[in-house]
Structure formats: C-alpha cells, structure tokens
C-alpha atoms as a PDB file:
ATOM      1  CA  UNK A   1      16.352   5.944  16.819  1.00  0.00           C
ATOM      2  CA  UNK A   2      12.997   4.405  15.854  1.00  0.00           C
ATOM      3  CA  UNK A   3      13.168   1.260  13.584  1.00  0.00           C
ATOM      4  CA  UNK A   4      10.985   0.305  10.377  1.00  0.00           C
ATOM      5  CA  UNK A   5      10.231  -2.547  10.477  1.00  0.00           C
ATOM      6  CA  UNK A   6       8.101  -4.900   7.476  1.00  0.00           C
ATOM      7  CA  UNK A   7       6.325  -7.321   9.237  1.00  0.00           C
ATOM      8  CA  UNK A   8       4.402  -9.010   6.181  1.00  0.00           C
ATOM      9  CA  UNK A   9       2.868 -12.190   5.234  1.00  0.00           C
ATOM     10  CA  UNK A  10       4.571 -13.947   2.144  1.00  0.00           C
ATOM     11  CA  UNK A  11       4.019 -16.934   0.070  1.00  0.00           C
ATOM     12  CA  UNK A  12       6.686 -19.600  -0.466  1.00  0.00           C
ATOM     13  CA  UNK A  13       7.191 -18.154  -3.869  1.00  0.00           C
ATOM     14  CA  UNK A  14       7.720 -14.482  -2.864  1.00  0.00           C
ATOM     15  CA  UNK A  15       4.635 -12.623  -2.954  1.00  0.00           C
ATOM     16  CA  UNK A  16       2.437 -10.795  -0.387  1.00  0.00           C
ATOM     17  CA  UNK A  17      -0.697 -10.744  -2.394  1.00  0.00           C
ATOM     18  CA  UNK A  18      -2.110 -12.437  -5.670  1.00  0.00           C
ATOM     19  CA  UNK A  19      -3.810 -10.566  -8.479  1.00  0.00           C
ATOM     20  CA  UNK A  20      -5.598  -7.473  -7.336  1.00  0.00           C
ATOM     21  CA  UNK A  21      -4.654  -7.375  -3.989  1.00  0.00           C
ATOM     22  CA  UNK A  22      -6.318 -11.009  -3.102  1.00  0.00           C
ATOM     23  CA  UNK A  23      -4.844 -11.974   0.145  1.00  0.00           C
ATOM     24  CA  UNK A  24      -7.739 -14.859   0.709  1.00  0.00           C
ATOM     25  CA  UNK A  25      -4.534 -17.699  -0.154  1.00  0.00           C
ATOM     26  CA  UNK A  26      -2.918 -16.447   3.285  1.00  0.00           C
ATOM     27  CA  UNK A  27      -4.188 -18.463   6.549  1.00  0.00           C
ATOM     28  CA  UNK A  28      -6.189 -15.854   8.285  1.00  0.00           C
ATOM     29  CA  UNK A  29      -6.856 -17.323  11.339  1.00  0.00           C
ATOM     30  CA  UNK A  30      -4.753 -19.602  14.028  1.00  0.00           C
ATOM     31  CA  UNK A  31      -1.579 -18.646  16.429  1.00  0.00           C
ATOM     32  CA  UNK A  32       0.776 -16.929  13.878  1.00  0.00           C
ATOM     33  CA  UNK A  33      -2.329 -14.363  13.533  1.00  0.00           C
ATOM     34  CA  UNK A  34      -2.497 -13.773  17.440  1.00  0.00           C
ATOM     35  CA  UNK A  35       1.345 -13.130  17.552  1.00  0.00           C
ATOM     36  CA  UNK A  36       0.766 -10.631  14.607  1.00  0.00           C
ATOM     37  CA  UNK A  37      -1.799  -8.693  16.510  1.00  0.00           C
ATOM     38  CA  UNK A  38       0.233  -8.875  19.852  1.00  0.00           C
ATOM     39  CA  UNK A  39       3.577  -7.697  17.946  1.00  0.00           C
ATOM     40  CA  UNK A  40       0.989  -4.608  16.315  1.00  0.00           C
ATOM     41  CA  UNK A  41       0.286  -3.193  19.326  1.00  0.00           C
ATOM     42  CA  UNK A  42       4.098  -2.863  20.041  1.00  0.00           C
ATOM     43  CA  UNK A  43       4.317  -0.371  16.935  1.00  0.00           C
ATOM     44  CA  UNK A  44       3.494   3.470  17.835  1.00  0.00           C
ATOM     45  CA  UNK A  45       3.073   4.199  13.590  1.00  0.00           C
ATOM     46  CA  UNK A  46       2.597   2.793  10.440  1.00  0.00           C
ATOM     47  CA  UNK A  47       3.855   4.115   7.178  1.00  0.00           C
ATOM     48  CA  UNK A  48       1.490   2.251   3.974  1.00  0.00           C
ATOM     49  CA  UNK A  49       1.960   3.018   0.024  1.00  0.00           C
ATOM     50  CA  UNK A  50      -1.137   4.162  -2.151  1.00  0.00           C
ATOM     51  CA  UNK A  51      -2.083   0.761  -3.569  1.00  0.00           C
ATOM     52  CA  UNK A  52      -1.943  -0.965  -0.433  1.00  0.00           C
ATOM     53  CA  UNK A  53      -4.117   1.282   1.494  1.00  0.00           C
ATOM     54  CA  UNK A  54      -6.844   1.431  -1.117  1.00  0.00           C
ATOM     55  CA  UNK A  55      -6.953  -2.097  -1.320  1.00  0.00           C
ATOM     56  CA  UNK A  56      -8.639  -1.910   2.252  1.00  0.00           C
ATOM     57  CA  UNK A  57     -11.395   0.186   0.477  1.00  0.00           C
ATOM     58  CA  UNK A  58     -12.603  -3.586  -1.302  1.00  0.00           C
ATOM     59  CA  UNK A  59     -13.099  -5.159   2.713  1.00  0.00           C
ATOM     60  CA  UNK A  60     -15.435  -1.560   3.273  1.00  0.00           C
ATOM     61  CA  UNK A  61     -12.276   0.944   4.515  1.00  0.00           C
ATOM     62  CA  UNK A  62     -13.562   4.447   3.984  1.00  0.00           C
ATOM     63  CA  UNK A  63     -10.955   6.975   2.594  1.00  0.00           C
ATOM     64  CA  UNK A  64      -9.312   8.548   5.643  1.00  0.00           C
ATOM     65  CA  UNK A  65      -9.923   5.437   7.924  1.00  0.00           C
ATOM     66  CA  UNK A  66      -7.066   4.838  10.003  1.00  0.00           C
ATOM     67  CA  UNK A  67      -7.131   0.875   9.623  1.00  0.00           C
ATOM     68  CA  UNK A  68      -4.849   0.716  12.714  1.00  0.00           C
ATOM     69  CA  UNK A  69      -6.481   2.954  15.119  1.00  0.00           C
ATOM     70  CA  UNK A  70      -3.503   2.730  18.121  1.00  0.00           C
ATOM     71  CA  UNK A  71      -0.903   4.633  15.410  1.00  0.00           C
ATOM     72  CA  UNK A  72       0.038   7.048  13.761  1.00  0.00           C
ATOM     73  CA  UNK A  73      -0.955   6.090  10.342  1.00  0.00           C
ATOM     74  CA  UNK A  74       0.597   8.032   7.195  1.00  0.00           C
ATOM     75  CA  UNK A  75      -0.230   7.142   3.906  1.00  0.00           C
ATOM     76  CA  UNK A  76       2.781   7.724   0.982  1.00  0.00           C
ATOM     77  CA  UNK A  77       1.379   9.189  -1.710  1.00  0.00           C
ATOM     78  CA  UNK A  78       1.301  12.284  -4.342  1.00  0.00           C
ATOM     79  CA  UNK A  79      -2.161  11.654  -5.458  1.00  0.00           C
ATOM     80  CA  UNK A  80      -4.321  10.310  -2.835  1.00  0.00           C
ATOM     81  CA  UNK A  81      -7.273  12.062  -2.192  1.00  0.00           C
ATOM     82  CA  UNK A  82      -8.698  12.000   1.564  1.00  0.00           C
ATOM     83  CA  UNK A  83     -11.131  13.667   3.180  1.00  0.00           C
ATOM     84  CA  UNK A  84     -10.895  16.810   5.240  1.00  0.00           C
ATOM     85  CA  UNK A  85     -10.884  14.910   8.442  1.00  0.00           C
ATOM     86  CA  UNK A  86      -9.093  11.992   7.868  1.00  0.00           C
ATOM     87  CA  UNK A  87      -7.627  10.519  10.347  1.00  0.00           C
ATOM     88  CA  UNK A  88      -4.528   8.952   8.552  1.00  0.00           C
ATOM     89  CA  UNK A  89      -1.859  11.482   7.212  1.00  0.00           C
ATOM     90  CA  UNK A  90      -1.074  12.028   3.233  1.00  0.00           C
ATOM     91  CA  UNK A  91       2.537  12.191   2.467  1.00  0.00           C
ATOM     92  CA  UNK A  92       3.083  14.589  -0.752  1.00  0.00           C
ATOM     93  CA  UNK A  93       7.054  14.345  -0.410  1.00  0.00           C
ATOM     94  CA  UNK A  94       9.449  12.390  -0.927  1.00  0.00           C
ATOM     95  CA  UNK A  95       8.499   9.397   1.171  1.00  0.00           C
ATOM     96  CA  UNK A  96      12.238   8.249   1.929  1.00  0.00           C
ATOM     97  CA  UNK A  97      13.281  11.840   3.407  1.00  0.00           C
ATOM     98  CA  UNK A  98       9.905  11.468   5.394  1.00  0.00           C
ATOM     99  CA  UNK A  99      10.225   8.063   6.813  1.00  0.00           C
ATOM    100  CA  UNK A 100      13.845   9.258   7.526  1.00  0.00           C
ATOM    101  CA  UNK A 101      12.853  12.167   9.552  1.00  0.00           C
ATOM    102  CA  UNK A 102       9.711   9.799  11.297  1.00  0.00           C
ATOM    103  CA  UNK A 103      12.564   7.673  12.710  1.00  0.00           C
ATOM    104  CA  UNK A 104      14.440  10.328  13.975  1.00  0.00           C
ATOM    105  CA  UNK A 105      11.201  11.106  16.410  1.00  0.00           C
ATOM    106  CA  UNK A 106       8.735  10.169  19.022  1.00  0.00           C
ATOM    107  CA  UNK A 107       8.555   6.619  20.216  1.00  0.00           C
ATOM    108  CA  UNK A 108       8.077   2.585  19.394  1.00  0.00           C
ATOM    109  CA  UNK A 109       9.193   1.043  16.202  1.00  0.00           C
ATOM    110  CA  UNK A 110       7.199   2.242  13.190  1.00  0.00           C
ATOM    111  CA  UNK A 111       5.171  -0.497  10.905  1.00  0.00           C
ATOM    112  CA  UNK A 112       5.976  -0.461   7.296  1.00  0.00           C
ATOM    113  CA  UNK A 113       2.436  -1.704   6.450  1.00  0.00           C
ATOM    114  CA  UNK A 114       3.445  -2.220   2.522  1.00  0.00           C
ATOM    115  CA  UNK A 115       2.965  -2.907  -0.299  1.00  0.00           C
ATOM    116  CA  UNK A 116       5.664  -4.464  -2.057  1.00  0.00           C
ATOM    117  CA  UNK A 117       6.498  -1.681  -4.335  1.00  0.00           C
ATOM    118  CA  UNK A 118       6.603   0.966  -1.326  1.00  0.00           C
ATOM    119  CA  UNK A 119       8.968  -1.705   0.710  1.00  0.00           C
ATOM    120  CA  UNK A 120      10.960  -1.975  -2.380  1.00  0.00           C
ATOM    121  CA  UNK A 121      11.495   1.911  -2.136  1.00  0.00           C
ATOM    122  CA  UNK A 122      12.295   1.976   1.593  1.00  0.00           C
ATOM    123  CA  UNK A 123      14.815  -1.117   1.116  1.00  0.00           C
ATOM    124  CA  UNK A 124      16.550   0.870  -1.863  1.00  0.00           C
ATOM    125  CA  UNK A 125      16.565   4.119   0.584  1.00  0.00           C
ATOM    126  CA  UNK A 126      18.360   1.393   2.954  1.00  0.00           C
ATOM    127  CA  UNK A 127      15.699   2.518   5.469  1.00  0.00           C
ATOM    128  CA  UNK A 128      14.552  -0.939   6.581  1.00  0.00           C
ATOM    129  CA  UNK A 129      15.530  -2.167  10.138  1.00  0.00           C
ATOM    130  CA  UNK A 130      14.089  -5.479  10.364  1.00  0.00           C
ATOM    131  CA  UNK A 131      12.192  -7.842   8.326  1.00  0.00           C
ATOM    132  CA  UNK A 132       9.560  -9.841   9.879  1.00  0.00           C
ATOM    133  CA  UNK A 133       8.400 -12.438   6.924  1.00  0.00           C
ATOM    134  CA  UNK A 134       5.238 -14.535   7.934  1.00  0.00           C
ATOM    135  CA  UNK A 135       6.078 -17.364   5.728  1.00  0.00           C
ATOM    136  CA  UNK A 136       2.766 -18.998   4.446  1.00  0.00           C
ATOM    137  CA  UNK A 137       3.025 -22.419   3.000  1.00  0.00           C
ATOM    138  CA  UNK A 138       0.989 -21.354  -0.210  1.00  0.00           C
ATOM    139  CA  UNK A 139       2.553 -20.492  -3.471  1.00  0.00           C
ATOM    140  CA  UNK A 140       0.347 -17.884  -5.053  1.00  0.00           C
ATOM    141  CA  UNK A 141       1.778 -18.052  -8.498  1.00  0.00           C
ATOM    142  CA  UNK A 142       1.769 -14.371  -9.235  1.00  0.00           C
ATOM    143  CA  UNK A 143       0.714 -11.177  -7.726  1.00  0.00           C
ATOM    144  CA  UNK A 144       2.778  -8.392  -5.727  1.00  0.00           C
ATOM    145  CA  UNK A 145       5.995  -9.135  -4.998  1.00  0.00           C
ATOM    146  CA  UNK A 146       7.423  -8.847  -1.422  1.00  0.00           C
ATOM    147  CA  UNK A 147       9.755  -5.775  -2.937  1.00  0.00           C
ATOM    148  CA  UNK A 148       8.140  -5.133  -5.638  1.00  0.00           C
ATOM    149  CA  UNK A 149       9.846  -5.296  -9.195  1.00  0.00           C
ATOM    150  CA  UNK A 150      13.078  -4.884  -7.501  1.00  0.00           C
ATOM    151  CA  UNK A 151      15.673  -2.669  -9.182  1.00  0.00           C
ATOM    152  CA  UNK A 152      18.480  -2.427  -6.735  1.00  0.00           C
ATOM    153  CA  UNK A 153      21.424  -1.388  -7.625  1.00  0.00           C
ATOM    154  CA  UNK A 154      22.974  -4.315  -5.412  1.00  0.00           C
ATOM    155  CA  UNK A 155      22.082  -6.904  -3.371  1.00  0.00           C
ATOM    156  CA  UNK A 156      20.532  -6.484  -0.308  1.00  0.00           C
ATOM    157  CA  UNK A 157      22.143  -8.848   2.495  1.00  0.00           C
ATOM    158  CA  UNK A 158      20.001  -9.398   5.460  1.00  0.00           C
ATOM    159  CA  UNK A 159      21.249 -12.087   8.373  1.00  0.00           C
ATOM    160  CA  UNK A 160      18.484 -13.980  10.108  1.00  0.00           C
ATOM    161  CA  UNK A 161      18.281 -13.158  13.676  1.00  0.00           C
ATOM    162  CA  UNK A 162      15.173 -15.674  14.430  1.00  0.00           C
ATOM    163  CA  UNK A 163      12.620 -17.936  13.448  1.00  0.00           C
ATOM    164  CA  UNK A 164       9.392 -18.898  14.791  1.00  0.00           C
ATOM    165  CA  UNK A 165       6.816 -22.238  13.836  1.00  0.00           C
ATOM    166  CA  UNK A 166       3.730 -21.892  14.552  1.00  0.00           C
ATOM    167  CA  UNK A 167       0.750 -24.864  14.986  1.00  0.00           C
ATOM    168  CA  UNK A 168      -1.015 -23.533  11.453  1.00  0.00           C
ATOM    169  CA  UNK A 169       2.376 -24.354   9.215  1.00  0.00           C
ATOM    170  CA  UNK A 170       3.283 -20.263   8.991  1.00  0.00           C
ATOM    171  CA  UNK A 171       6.598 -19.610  10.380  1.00  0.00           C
ATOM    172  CA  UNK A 172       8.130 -16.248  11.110  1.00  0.00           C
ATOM    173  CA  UNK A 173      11.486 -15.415  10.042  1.00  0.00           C
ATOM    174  CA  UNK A 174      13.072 -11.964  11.346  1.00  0.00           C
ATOM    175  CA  UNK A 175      15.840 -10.753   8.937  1.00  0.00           C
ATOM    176  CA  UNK A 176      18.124  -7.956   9.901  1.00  0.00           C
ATOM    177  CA  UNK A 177      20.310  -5.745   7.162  1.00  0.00           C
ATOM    178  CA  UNK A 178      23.970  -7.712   7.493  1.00  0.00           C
END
C-alpha cells in the first residue's frame, strides 16, 4: 500500500506559513532545499487542500497548473473552480475516502502537499504514514498551523524514526504514527 506522507517546512513554534500564506520567514535556499527536491521526485502524487493551492496563484500559478509536473496532482476541494484542461484533478468528495482509495493504487508514496487544515483532516482520518517536518529555526509568531486548529478527538502519538542537520540550521525530523 502507498504511503502519505507530509513532508512540510515548520517553524520552531508550529506553523508552516505566517499570515496569508507568507512563507518568505522559511530559508529558501541551501542543502535542506536540495534534499527536499531529491526526496520530491521519489513521490508519484500529491494530494493539496484549496487554500494551499491558491496560495501558488500570488508567486503567478495559473488555475489548473500542476505545480509539480512529475505527479499526479489532485486538488481537495468542493468549490474550486479550474479550467477545462487543467492538468491537476478537483476532488468534489469526501477527501478522506479519496486519499483512502489513492493509497490503495498505482505506485510511489503520495505527497500530502498541505495546508495545515487539510493535514489536520488526513491526521484525524488516521491516514498519515509519515511525517517529514523541515524544522526551520524561525518562530513566525502566528499563521497556519502545521494541523491546523486541531480538534482531535485524542492525541496523536507519532515515534521519531530519524533526524537529519543540515549546514543552513534546518533539520529534518521523520515521525511515524506509534
């Protein structure tokens, strides 16, 4: 079976963006970025929430843009509106059964691509294989939390199964459910 995996940059204080989206207080550039990119082109698709894949739209992403050209891209949403030929999927249903069934078929681990709320709703689904948390040394103060505003019903216990420092202060922790 396929894994989902949330590979996602976070700040010491637990967020994976600022206000509106901003990203700009994560290091963008340096070894912990070229291990990202080398680690995306082991996924075979992505699976991205609303919010999260608009925000591309502000850096010039067109509606229907498959921001990760090499997969299988399917955006989770009721209400997004993309164009005739898009080449990323909409997801009208009920994105837990979906991801569920996506597991269950093809090939490669599939990226959760985010955003926190969306994660939140996988990890509550108890659909999330493996956490891959690109620890930033930043605190951004406020913003979108790496889950979003929570709500489980219990706690989620995850064991850590690795770490990883890299030369720009980021270091990757991988998290699997306990």
């Amino acid at each position: 079976m396929r894994k989902l995996v949330y590979d996602v940059a976070v700040s010491l204080d637990g967020f994976i963006a600022g206000p509106n989206g901003d990203i700009s207080g994560f290091q963008m550039q340096g070894d912990h970025v070229d291990a990202y990119f080398e680690r995306l082109r082991g996924y075979t698709s992505g699976v991205v929430g609303k919010a999260t894949y608009e925000v591309g739209y502000t850096w010039g992403l067109k509606p229907g843009v498959n921001p990760y050209p090499h997969l299988d891209v399917h955006v989770c949403s009721r209400s997004i509106e993309l164009p005739a030929d898009s080449a990323v999927s909409a997801v009208r249903t009920d994105a837990a059964e979906f991801v569920r069934e996506l597991k269950q078929t093809g090939e490669g681990d599939i990226y959760l691509c985010g955003g926190g709320a969306f994660a939140g709703s996988m990890l509550r689904a108890g659909l999330i294989d493996r956490l891959l948390l690109k620890l930033n040394p930043v605190a951004l103060g406020a913003g979108t939390l790496l889950f979003g505003d929570g709500g489980f019903d219990l706690a989620q216990k995850f064991r850590l199964a690795g770490t990883e420092s890299y030369q720009t202060g980021v270091v990757l922790l991988t998290y699997e459910p306990a």
